[in-house]
N, C-alpha and C. Protein backbone atom coordinates (compact mmCIF):
# COMPACT_ATOMS: atom_id res chain seq x y z
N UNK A 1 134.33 99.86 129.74
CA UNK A 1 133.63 99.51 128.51
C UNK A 1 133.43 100.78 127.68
N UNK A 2 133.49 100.61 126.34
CA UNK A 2 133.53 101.95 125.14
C UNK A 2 132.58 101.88 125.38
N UNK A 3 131.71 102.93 125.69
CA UNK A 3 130.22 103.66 124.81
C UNK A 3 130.44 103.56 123.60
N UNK A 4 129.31 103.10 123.28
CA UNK A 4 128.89 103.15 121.31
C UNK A 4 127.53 104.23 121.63
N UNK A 5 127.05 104.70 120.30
CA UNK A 5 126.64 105.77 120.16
C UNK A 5 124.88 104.94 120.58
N UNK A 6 123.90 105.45 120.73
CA UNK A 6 122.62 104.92 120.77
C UNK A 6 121.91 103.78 119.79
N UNK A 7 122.51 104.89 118.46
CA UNK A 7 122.05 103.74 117.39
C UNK A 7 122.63 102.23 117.28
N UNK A 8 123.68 102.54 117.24
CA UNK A 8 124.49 101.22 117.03
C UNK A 8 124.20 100.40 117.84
N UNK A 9 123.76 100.77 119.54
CA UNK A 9 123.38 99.39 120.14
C UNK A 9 121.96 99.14 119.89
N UNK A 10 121.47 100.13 119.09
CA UNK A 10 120.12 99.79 119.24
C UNK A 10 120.07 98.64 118.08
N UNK A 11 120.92 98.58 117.04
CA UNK A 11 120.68 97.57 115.56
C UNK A 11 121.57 96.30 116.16
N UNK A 12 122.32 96.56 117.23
CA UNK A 12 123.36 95.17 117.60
C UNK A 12 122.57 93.39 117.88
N UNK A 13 121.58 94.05 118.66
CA UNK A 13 121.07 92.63 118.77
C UNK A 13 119.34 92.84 119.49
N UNK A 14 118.91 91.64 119.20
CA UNK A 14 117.46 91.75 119.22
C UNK A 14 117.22 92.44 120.46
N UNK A 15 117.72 91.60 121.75
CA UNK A 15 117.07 92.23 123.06
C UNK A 15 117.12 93.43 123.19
N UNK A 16 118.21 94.29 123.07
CA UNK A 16 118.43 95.92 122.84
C UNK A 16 117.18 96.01 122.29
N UNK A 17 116.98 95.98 120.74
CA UNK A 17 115.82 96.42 119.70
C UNK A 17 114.41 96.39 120.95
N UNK A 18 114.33 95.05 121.48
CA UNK A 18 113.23 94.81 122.22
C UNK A 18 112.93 95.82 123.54
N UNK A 19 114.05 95.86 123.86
CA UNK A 19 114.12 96.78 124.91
C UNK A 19 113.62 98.62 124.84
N UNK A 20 114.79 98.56 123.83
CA UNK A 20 114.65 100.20 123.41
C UNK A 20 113.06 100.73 122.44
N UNK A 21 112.29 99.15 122.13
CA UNK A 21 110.88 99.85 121.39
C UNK A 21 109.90 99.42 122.80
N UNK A 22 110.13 100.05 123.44
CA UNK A 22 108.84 99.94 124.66
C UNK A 22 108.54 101.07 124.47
N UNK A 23 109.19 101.82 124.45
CA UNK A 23 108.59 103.59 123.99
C UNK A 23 108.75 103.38 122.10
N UNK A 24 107.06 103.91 122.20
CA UNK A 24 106.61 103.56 120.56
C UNK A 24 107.34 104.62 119.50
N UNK A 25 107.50 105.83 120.81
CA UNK A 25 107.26 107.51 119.86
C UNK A 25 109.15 107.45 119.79
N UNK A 26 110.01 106.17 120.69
CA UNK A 26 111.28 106.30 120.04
C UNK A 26 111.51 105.54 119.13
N UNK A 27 110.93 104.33 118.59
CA UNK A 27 111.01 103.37 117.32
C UNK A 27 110.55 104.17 116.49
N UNK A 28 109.70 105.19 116.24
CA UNK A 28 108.86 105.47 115.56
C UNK A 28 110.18 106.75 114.75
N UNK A 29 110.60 107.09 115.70
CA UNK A 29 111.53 108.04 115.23
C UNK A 29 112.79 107.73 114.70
N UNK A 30 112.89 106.70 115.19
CA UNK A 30 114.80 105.89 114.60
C UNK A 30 114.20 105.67 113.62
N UNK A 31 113.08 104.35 113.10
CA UNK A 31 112.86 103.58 112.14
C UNK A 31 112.05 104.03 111.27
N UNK A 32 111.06 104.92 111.78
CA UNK A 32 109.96 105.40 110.70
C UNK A 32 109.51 104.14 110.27
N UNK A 33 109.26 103.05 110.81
CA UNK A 33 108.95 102.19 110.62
C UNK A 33 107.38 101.55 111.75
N UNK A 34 106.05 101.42 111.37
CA UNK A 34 105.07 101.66 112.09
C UNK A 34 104.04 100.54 111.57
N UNK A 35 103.07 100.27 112.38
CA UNK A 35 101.43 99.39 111.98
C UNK A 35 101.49 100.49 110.94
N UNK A 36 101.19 101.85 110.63
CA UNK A 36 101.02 101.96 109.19
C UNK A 36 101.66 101.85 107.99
N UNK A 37 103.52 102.15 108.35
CA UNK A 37 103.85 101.06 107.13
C UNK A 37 103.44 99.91 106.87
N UNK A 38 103.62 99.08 107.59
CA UNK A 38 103.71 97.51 107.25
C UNK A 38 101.72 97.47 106.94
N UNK A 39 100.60 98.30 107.39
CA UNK A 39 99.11 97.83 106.80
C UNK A 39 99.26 98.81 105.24
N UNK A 40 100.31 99.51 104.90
CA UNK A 40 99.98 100.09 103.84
C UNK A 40 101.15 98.88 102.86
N UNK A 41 101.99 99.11 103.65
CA UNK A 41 102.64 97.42 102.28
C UNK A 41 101.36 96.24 102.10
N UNK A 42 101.12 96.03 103.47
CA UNK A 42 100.21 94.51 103.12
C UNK A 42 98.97 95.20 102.31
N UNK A 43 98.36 96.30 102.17
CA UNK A 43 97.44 96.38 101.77
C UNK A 43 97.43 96.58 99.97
N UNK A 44 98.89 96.91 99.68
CA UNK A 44 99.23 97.04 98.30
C UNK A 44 99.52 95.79 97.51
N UNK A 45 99.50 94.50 98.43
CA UNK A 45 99.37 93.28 97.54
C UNK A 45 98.17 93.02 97.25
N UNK A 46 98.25 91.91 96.18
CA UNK A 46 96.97 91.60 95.32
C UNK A 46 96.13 91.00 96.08
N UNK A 47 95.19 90.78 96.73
CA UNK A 47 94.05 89.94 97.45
C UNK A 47 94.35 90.31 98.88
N UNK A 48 95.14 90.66 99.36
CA UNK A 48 95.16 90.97 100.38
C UNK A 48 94.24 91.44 101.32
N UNK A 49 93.35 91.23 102.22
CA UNK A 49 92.31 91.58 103.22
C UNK A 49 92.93 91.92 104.71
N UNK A 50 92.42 92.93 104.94
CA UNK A 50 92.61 93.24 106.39
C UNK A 50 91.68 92.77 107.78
N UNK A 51 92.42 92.63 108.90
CA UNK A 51 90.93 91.67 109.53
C UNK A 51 91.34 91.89 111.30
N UNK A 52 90.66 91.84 112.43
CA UNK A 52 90.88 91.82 113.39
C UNK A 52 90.72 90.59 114.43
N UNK A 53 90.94 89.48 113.91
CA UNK A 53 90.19 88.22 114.06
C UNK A 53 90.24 87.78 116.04
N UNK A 54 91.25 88.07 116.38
CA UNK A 54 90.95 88.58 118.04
C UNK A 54 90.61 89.44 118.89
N UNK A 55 90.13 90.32 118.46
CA UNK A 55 89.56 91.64 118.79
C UNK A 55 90.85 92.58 119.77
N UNK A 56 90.40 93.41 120.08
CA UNK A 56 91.63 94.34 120.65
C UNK A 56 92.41 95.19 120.25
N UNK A 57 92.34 95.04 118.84
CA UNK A 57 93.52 96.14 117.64
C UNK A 57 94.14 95.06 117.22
N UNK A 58 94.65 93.94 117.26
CA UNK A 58 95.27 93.53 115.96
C UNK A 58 95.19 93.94 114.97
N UNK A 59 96.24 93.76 114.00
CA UNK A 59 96.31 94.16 112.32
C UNK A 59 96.73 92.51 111.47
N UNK A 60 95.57 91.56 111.13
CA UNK A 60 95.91 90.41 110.75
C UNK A 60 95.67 90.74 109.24
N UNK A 61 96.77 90.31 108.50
CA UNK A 61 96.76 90.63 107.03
C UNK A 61 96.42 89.20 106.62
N UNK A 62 95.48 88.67 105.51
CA UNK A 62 95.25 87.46 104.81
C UNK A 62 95.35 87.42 103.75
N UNK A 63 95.68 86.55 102.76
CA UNK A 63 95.73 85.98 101.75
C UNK A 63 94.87 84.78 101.47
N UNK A 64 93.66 85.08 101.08
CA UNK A 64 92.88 83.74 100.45
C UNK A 64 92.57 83.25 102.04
N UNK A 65 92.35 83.79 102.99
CA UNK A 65 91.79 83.61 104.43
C UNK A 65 92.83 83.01 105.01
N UNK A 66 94.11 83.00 104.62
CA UNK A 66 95.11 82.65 105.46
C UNK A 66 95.89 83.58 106.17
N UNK A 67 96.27 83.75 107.11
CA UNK A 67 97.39 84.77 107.64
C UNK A 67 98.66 84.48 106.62
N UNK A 68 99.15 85.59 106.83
CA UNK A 68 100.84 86.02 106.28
C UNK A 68 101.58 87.44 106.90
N UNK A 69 100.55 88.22 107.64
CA UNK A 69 101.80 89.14 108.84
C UNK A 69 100.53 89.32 109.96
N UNK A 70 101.03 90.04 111.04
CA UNK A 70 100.24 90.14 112.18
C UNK A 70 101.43 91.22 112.96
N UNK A 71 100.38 92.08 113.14
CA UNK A 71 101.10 93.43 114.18
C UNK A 71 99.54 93.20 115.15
N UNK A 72 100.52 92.21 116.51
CA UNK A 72 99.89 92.94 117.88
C UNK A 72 99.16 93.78 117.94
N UNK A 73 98.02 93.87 119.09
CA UNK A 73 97.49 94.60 119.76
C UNK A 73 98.57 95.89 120.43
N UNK A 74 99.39 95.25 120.67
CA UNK A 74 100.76 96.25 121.70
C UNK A 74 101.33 96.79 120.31
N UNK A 75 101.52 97.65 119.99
CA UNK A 75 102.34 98.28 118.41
C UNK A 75 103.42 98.17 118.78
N UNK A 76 104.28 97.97 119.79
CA UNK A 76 105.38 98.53 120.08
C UNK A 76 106.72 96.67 119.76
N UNK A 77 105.59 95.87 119.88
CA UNK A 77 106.08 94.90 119.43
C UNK A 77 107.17 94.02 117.84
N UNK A 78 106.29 95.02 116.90
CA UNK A 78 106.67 94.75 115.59
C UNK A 78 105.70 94.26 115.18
N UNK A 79 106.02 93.23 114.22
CA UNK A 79 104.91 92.59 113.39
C UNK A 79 105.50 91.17 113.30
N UNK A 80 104.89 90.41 113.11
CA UNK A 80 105.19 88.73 113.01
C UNK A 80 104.80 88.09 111.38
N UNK A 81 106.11 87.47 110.85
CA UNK A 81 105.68 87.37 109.45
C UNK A 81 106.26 85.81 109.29
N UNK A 82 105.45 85.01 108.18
CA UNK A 82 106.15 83.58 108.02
C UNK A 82 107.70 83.47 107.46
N UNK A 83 108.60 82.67 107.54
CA UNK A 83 109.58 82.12 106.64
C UNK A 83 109.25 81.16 105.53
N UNK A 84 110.32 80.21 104.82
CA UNK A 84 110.00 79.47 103.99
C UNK A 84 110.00 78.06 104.94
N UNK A 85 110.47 78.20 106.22
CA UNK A 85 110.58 77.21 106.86
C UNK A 85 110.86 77.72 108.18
N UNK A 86 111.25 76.64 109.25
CA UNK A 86 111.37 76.66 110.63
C UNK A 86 112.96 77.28 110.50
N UNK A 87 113.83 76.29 109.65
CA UNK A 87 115.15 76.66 109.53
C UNK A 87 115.70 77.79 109.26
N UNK A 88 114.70 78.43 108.36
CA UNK A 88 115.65 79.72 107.70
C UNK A 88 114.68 80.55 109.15
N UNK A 89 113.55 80.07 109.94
CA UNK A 89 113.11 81.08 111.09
C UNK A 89 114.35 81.32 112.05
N UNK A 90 114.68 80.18 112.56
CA UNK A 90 115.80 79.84 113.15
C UNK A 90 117.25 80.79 113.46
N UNK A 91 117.35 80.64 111.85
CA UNK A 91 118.62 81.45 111.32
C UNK A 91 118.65 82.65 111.24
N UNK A 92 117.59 83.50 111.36
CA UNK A 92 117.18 84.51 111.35
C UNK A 92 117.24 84.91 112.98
N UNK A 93 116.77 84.39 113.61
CA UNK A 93 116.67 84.42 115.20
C UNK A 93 118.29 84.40 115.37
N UNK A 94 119.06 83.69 115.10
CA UNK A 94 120.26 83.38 115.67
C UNK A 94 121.74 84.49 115.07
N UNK A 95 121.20 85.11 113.42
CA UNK A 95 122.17 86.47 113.20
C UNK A 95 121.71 87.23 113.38
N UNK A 96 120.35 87.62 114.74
CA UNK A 96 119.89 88.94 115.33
C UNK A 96 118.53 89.53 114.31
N UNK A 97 118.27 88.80 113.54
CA UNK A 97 117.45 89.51 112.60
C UNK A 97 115.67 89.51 112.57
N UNK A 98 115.77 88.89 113.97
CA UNK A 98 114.36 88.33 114.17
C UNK A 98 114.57 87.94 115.49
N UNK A 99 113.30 87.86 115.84
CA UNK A 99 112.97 87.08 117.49
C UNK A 99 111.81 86.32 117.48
N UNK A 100 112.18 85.19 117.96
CA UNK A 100 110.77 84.12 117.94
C UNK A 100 109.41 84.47 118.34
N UNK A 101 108.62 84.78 117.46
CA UNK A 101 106.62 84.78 117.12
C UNK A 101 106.37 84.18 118.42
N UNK A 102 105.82 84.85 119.23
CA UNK A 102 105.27 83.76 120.58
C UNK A 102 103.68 83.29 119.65
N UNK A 103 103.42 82.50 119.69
CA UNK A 103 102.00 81.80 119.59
C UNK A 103 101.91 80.87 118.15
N UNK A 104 103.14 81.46 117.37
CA UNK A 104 103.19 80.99 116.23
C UNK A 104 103.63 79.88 115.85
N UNK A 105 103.86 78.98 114.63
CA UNK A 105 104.45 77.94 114.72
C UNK A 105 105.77 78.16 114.55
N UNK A 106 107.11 77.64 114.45
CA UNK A 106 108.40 77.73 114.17
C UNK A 106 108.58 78.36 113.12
N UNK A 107 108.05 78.21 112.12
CA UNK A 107 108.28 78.87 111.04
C UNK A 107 108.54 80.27 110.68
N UNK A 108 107.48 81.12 111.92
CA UNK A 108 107.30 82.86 111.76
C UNK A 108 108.28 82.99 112.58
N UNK A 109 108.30 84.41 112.61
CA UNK A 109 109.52 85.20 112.94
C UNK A 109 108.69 86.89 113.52
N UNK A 110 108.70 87.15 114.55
CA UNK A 110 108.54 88.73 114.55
C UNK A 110 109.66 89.42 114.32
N UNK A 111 109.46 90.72 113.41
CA UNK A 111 110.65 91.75 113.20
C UNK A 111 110.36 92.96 114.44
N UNK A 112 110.40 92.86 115.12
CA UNK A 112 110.67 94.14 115.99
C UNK A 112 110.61 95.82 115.23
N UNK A 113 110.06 96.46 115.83
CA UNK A 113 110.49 97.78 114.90
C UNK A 113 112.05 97.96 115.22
N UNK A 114 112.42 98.64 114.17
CA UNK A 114 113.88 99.29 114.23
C UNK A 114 115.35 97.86 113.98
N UNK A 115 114.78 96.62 114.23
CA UNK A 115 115.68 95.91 114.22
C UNK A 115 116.29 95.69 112.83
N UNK A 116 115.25 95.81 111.31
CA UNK A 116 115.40 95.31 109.97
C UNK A 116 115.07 96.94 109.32
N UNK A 117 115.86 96.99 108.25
CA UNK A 117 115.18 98.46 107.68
C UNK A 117 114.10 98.47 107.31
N UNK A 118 113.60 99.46 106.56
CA UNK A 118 111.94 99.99 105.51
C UNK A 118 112.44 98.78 105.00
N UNK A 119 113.52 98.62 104.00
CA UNK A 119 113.99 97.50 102.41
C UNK A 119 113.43 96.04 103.10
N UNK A 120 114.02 95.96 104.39
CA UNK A 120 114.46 94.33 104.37
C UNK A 120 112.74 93.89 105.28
N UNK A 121 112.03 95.24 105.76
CA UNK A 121 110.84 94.56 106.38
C UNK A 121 109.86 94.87 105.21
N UNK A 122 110.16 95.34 104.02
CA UNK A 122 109.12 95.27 103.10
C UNK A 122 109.16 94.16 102.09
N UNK A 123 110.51 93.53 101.83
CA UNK A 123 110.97 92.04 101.53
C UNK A 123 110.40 91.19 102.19
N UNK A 124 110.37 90.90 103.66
CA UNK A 124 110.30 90.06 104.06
C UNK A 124 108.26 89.78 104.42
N UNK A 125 107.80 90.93 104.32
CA UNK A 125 106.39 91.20 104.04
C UNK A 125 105.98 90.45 102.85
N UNK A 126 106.35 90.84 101.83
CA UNK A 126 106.60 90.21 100.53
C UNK A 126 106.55 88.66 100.28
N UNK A 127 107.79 88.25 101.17
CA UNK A 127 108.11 87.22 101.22
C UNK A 127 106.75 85.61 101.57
N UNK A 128 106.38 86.49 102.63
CA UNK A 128 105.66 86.09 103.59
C UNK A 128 104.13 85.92 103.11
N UNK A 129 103.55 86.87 102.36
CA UNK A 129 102.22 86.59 101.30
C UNK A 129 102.59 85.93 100.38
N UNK A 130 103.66 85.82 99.65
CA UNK A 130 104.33 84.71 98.35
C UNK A 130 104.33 83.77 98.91
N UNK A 131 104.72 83.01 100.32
CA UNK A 131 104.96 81.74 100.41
C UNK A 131 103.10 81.44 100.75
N UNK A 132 102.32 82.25 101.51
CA UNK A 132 101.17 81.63 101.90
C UNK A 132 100.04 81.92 100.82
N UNK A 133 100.40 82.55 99.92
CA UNK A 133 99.68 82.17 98.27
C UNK A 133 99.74 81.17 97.64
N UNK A 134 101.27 80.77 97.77
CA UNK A 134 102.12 79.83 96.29
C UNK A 134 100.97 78.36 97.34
N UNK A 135 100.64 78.47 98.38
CA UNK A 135 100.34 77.08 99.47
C UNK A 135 98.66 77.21 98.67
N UNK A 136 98.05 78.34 98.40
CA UNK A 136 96.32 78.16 98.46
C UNK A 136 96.42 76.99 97.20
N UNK A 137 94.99 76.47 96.93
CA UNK A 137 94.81 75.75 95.99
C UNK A 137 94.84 76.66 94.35
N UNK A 138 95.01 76.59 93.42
CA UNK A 138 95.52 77.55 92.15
C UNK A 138 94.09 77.63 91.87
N UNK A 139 92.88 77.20 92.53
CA UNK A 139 91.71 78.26 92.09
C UNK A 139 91.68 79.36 92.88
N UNK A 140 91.79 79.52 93.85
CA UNK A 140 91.81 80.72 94.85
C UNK A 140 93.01 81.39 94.00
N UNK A 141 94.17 81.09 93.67
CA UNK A 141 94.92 82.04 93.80
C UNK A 141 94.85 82.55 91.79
N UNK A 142 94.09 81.96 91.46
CA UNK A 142 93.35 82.76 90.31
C UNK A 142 92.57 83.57 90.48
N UNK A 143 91.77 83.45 91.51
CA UNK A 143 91.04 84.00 91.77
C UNK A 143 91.42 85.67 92.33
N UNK A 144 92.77 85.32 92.48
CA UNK A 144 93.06 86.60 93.62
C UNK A 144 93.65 88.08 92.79
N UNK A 145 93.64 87.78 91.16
CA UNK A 145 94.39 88.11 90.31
C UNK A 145 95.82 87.97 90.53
């Protein structure tokens, strides 16, 4: 079997990603990707609140008291963010780009560190407070500027 270089198996497929971020201080160094990126994106949207609602270190980001990302107690996990649906969760799981949210409904998706870049986990952050805004009732989300 060819050796491929570290990186490359590390972006090939989820379980690798899963595997290779058990050590935090090596995701941290491929991806530069961390609980403080993703609480400094969520914290730069509009209404956005930060919250620990199970105690332990979670990082639960809300919108209008709803969730829309969640980074574990374990950092080494990633962060767990909604889709527009179960399907596009799915599809995401199945071209490597995600791994199924344990506790969540079908819909979310955890990104693993290192598996999605800075671009595509600050999109999909994005993504993820837009769909659980566009859902509040349009007084709250007047409310939220």
């Amino acid at each position: 079997m060819q050796q491929m270089p570290m990186m490359q198996r590390f972006v090939m497929a989820a379980g690798v990603a899963q595997i290779a971020c058990r050590a935090k201080w090596f995701c941290a160094i491929i991806t530069g990707m961390t609980r403080a990126f993703v609480n400094a994106h969520c914290a730069a949207l509009p209404g956005a609140t930060h919250s620990d609602p199970w105690g332990g270190g979670h990082d639960a980001w809300k919108v209008g008291g709803k969730l829309f990302a969640v980074v574990g107690a374990v950092e080494d996990h990633g962060v767990a963010v909604k889709c527009p649906d179960a399907d596009t969760a799915r599809l995401l799981i199945e071209v490597g780009r995600a791994l199924r949210a344990p506790y969540f409904h079908a819909s979310w998706v955890r990104l693993p560190w290192g598996l999605v870049d800075e671009a595509e986990m600050g999109a999909r952050l994005t993504t993820s407070y837009r769909i659980i805004r566009a859902s509040l009732p349009k007084k709250v989300q007047a409310a939220l500027g």
